[in-house]
PDB file of N, CA and C in Angstrom:
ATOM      1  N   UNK A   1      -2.799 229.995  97.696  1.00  0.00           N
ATOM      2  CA  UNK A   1      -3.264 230.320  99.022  1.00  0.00           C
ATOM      3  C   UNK A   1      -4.551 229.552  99.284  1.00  0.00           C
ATOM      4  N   UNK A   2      -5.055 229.086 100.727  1.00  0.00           N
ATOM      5  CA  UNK A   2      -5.840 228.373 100.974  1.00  0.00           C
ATOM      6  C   UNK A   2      -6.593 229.202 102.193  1.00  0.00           C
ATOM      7  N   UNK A   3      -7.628 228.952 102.788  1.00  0.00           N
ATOM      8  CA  UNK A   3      -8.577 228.940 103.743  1.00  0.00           C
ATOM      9  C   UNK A   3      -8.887 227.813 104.042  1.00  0.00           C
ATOM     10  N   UNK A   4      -9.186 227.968 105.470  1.00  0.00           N
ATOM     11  CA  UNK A   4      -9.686 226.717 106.551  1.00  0.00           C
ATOM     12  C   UNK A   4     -10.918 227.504 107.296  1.00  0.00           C
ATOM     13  N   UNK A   5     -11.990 226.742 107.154  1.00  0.00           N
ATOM     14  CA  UNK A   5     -13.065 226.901 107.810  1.00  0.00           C
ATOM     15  C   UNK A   5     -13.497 226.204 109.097  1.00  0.00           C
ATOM     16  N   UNK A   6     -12.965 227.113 109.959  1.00  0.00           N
ATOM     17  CA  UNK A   6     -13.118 225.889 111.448  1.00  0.00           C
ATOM     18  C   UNK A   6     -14.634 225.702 111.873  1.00  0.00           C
ATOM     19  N   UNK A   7     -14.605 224.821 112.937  1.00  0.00           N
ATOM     20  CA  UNK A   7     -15.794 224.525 113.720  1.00  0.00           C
ATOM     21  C   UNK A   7     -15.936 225.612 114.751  1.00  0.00           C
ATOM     22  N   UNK A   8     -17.338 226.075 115.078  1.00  0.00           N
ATOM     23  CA  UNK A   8     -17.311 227.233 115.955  1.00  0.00           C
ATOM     24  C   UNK A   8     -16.441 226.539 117.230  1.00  0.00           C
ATOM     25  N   UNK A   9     -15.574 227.890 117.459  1.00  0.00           N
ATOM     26  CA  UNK A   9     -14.779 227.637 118.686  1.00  0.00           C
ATOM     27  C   UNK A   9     -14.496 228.367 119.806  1.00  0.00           C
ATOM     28  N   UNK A  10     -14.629 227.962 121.092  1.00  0.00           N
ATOM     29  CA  UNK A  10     -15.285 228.494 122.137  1.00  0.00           C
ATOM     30  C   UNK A  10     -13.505 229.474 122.263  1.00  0.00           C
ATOM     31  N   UNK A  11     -14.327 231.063 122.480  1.00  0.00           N
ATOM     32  CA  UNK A  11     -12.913 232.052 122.297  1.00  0.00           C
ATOM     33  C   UNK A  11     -13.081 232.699 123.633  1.00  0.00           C
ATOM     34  N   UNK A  12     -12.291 233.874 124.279  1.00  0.00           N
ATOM     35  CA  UNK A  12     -12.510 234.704 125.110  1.00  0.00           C
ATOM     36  C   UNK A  12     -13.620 235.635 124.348  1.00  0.00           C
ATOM     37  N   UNK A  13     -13.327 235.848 123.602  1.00  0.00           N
ATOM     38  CA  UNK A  13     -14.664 236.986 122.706  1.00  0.00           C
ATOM     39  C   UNK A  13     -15.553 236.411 122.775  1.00  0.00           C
ATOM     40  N   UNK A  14     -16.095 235.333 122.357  1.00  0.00           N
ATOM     41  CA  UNK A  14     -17.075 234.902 121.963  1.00  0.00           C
ATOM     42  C   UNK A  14     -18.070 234.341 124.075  1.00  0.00           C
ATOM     43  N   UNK A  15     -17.601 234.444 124.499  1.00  0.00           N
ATOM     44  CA  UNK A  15     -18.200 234.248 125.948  1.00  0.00           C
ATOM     45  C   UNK A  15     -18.773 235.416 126.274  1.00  0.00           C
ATOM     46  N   UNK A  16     -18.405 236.460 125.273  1.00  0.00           N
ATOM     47  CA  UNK A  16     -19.291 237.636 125.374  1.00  0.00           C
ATOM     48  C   UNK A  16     -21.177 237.479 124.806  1.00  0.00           C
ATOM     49  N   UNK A  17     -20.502 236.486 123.983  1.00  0.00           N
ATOM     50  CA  UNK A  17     -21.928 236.591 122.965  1.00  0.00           C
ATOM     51  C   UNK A  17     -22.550 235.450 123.627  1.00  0.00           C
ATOM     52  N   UNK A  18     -24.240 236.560 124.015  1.00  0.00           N
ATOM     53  CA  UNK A  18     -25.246 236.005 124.739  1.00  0.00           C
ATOM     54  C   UNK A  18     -25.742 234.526 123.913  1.00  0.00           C
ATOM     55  N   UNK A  19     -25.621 233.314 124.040  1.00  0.00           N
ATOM     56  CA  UNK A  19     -26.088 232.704 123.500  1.00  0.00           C
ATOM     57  C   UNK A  19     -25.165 231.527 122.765  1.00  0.00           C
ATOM     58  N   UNK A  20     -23.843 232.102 122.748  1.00  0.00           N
ATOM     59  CA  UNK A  20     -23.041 231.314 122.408  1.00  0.00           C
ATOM     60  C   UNK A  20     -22.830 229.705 122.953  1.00  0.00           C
ATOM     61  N   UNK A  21     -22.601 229.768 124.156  1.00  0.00           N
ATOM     62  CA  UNK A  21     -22.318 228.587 124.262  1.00  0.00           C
ATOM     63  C   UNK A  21     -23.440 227.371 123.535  1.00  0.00           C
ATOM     64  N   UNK A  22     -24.655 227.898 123.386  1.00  0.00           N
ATOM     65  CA  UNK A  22     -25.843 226.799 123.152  1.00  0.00           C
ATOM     66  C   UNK A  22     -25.633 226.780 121.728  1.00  0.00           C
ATOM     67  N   UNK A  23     -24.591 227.320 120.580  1.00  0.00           N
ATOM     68  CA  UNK A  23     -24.374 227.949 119.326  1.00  0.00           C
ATOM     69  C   UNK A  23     -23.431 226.669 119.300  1.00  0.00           C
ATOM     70  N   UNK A  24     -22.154 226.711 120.353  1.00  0.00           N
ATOM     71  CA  UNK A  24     -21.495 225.661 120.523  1.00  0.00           C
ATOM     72  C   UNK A  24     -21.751 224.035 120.604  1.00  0.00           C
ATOM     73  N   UNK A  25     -22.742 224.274 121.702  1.00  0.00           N
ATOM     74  CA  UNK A  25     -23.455 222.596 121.853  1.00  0.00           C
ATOM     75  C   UNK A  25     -24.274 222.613 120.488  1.00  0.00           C
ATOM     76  N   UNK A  26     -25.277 222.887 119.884  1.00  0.00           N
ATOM     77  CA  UNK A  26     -25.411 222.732 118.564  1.00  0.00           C
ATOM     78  C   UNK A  26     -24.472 221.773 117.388  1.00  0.00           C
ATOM     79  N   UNK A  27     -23.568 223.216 117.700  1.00  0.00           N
ATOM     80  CA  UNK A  27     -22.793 222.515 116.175  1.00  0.00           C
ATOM     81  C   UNK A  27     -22.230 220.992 116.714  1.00  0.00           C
ATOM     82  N   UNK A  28     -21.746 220.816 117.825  1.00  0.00           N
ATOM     83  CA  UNK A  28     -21.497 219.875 118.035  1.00  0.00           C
ATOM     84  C   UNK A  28     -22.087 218.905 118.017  1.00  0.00           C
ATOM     85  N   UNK A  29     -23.536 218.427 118.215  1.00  0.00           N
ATOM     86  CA  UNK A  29     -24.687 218.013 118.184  1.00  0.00           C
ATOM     87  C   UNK A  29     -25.003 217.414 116.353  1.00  0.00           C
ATOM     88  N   UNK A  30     -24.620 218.741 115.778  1.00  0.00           N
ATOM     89  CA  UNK A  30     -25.195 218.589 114.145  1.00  0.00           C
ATOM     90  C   UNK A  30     -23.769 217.955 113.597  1.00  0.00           C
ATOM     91  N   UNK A  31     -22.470 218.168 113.889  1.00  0.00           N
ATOM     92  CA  UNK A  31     -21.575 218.025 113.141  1.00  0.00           C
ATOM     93  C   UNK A  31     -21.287 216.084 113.333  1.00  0.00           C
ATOM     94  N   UNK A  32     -21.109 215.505 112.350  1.00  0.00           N
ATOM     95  CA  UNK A  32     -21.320 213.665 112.672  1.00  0.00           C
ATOM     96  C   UNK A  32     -20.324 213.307 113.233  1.00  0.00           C
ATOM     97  N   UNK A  33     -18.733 214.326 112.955  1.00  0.00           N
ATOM     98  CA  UNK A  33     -17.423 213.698 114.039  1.00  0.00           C
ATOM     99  C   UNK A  33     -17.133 214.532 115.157  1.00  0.00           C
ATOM    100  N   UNK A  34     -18.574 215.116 115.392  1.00  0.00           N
ATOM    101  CA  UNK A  34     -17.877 216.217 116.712  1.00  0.00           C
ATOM    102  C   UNK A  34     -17.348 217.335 116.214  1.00  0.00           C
ATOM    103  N   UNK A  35     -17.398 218.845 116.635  1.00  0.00           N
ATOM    104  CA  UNK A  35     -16.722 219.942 116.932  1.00  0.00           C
ATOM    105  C   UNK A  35     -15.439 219.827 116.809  1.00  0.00           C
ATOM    106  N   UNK A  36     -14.443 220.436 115.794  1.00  0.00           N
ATOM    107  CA  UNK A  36     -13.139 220.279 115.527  1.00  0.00           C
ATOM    108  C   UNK A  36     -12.745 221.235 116.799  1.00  0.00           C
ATOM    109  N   UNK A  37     -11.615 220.996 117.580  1.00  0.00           N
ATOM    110  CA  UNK A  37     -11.440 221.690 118.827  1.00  0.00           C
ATOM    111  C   UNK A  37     -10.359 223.343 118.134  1.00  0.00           C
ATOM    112  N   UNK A  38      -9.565 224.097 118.492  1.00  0.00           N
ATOM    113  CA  UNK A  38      -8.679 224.887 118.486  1.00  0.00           C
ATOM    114  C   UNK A  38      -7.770 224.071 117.864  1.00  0.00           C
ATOM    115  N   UNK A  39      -6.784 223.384 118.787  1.00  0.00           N
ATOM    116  CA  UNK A  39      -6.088 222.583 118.649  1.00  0.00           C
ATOM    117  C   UNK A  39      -6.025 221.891 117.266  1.00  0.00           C
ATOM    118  N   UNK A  40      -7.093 220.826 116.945  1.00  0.00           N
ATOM    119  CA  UNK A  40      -7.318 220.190 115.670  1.00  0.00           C
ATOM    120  C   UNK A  40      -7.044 221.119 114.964  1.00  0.00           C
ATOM    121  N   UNK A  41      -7.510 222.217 114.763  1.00  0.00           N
ATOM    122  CA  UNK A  41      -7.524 222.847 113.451  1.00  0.00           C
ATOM    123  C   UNK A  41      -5.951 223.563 113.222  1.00  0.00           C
ATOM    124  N   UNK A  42      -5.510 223.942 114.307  1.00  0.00           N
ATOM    125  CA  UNK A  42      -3.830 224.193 114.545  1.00  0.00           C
ATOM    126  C   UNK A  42      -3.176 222.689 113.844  1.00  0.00           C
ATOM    127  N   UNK A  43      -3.548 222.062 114.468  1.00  0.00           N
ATOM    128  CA  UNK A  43      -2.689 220.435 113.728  1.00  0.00           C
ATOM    129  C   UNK A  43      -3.155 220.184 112.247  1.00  0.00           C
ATOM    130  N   UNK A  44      -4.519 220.679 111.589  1.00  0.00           N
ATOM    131  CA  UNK A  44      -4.721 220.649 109.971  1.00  0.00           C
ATOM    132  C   UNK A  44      -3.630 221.544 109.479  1.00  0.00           C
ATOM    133  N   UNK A  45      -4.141 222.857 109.998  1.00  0.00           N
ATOM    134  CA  UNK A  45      -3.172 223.921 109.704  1.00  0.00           C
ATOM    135  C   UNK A  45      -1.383 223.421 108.973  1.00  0.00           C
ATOM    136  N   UNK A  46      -0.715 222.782 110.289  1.00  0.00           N
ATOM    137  CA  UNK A  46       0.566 222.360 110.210  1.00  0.00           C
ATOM    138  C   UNK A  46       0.782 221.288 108.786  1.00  0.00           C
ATOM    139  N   UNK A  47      -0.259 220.835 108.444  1.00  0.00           N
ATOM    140  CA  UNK A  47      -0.437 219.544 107.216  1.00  0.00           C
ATOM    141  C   UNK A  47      -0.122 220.730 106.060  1.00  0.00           C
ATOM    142  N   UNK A  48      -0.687 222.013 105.762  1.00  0.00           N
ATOM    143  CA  UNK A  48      -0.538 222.825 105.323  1.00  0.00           C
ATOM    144  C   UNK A  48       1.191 223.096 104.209  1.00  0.00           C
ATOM    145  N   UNK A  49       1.903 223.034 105.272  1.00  0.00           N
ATOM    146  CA  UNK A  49       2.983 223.486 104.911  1.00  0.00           C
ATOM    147  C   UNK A  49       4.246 222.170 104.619  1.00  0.00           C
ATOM    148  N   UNK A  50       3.597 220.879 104.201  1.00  0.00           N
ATOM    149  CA  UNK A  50       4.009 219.989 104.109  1.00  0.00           C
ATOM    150  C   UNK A  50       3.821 219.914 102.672  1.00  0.00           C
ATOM    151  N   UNK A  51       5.086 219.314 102.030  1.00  0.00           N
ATOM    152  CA  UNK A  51       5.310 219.011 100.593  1.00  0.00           C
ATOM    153  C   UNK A  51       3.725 218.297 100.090  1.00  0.00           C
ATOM    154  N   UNK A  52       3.277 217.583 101.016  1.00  0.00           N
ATOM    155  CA  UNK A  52       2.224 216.537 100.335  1.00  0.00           C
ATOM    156  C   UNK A  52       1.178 217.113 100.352  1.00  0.00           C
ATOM    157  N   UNK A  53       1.208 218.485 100.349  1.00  0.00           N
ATOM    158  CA  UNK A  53      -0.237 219.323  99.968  1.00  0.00           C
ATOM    159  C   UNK A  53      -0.174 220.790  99.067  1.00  0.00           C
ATOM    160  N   UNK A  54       1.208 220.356  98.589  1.00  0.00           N
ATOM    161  CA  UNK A  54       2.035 221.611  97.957  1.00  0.00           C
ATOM    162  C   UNK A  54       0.876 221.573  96.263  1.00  0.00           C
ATOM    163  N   UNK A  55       0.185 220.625  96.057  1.00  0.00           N
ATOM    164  CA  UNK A  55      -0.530 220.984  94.629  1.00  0.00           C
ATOM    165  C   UNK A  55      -1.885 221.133  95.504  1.00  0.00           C
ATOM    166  N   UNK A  56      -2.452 221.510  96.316  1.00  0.00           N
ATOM    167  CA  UNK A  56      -3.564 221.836  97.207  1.00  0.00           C
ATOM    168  C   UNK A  56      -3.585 223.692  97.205  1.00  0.00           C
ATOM    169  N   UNK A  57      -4.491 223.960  96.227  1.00  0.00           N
ATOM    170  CA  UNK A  57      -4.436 225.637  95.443  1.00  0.00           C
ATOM    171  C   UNK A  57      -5.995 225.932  95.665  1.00  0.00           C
ATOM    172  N   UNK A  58      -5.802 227.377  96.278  1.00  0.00           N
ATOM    173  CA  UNK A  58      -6.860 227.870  96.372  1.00  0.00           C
ATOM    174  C   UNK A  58      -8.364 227.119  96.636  1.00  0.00           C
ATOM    175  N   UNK A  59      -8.341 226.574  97.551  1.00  0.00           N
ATOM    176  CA  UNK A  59      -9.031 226.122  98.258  1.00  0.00           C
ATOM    177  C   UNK A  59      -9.617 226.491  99.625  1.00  0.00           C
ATOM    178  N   UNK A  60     -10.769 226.125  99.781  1.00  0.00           N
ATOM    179  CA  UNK A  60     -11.608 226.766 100.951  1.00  0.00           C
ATOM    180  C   UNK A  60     -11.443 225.016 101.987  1.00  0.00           C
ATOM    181  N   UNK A  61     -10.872 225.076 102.941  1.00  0.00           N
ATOM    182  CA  UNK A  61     -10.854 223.467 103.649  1.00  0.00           C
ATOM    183  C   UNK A  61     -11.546 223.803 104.687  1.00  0.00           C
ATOM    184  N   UNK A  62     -12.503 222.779 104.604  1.00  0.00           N
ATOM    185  CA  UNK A  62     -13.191 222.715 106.216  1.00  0.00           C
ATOM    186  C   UNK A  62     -12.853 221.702 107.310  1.00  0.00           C
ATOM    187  N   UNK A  63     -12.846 222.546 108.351  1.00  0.00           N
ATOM    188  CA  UNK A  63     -11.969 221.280 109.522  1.00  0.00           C
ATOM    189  C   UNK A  63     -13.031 221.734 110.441  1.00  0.00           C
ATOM    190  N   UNK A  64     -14.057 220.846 110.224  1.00  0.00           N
ATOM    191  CA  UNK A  64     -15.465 221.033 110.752  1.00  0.00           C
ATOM    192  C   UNK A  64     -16.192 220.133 111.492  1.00  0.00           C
ATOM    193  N   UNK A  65     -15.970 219.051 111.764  1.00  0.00           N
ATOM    194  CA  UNK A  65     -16.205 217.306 111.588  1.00  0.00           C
ATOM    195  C   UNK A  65     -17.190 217.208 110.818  1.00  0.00           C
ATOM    196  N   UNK A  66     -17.770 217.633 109.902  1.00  0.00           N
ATOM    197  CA  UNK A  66     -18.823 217.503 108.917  1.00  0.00           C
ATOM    198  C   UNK A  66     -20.157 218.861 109.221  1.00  0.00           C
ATOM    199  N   UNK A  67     -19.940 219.068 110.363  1.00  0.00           N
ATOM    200  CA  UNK A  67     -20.881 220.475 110.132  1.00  0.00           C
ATOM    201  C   UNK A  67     -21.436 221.142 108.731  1.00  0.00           C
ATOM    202  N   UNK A  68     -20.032 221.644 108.382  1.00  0.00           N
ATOM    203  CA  UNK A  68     -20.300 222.382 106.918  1.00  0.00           C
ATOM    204  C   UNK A  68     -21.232 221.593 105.653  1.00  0.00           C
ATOM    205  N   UNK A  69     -21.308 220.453 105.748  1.00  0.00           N
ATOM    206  CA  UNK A  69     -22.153 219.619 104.673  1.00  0.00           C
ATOM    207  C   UNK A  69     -23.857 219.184 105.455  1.00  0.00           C
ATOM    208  N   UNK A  70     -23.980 219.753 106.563  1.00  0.00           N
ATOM    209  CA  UNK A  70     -25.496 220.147 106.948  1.00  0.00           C
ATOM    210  C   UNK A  70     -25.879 218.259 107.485  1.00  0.00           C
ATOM    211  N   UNK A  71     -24.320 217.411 107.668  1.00  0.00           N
ATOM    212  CA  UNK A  71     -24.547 216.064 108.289  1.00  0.00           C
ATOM    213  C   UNK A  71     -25.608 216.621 109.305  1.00  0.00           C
ATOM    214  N   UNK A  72     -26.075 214.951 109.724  1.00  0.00           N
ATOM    215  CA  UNK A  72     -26.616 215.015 111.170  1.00  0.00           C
ATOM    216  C   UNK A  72     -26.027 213.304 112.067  1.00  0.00           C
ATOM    217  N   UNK A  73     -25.824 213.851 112.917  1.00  0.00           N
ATOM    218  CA  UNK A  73     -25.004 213.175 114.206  1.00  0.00           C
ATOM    219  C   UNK A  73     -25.691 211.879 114.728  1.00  0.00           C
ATOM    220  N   UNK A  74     -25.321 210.620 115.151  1.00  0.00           N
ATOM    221  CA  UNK A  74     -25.948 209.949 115.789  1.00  0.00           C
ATOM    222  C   UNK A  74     -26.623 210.466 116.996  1.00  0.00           C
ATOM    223  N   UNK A  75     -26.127 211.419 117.752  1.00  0.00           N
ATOM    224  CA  UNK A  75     -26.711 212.312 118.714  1.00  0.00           C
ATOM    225  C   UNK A  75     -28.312 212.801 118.429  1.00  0.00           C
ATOM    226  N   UNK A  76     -28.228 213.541 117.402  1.00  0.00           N
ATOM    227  CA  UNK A  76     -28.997 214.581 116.710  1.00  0.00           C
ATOM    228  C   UNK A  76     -30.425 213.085 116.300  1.00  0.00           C
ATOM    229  N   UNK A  77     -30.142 212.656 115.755  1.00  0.00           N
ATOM    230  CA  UNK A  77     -30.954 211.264 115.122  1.00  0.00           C
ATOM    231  C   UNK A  77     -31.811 210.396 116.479  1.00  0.00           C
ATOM    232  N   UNK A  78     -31.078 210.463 117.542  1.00  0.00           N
ATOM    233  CA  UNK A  78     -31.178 209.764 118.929  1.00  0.00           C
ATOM    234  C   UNK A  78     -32.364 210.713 119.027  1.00  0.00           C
ATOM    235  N   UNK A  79     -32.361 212.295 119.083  1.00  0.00           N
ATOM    236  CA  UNK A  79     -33.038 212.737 119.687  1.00  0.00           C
ATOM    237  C   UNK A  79     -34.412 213.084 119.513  1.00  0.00           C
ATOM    238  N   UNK A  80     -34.121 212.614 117.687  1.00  0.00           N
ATOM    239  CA  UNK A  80     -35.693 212.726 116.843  1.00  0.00           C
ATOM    240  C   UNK A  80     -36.490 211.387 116.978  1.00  0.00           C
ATOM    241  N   UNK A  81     -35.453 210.433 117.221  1.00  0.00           N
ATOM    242  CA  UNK A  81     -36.286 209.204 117.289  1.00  0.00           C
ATOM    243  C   UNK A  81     -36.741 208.116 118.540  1.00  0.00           C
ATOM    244  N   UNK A  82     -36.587 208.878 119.449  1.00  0.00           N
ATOM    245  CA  UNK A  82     -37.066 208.772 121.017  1.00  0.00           C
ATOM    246  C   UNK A  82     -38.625 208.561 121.038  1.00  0.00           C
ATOM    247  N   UNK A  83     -38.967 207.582 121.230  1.00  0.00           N
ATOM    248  CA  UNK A  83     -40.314 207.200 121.389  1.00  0.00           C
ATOM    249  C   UNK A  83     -41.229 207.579 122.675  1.00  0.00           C
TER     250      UNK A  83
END
């Protein structure tokens, strides 16, 4: 069995939470390939159940665009080094 760790993703619930969306632009901001969308992570998902990941055990996968490893973005870099 495996886990997938998505990129925060904009939900009906989560439009509840005060603050979210700027939680959203963030990660997107910090992550170096962009915010993995819904979608993307539905299409990792499907790789899942394909023979060519059948020795892929107990694993935590992140479908993050690099978020999870604390990257920083050409975005993010632009904005520290603005003269």
């Amino acid at each position: 069995m495996n886990t997938i760790s998505q990129s925060p993703t904009p939900t009906a619930a989560g439009q509840g939470v005060n603050g979210f969306d700027g939680f959203i632009a963030y990660a997107d901001k910090m992550s170096p390939l962009g915010n993995a969308t819904a979608l993307d992570c539905a299409n990792y998902t499907i790789t899942l159940f394909s023979d060519l990941t059948k020795r892929v055990t107990l694993q935590n996968l992140f479908n993050d665009g690099g978020f999870s490893n604390m990257g920083v973005s050409d975005a993010v870099m632009d904005t520290f080094t603005k003269e």
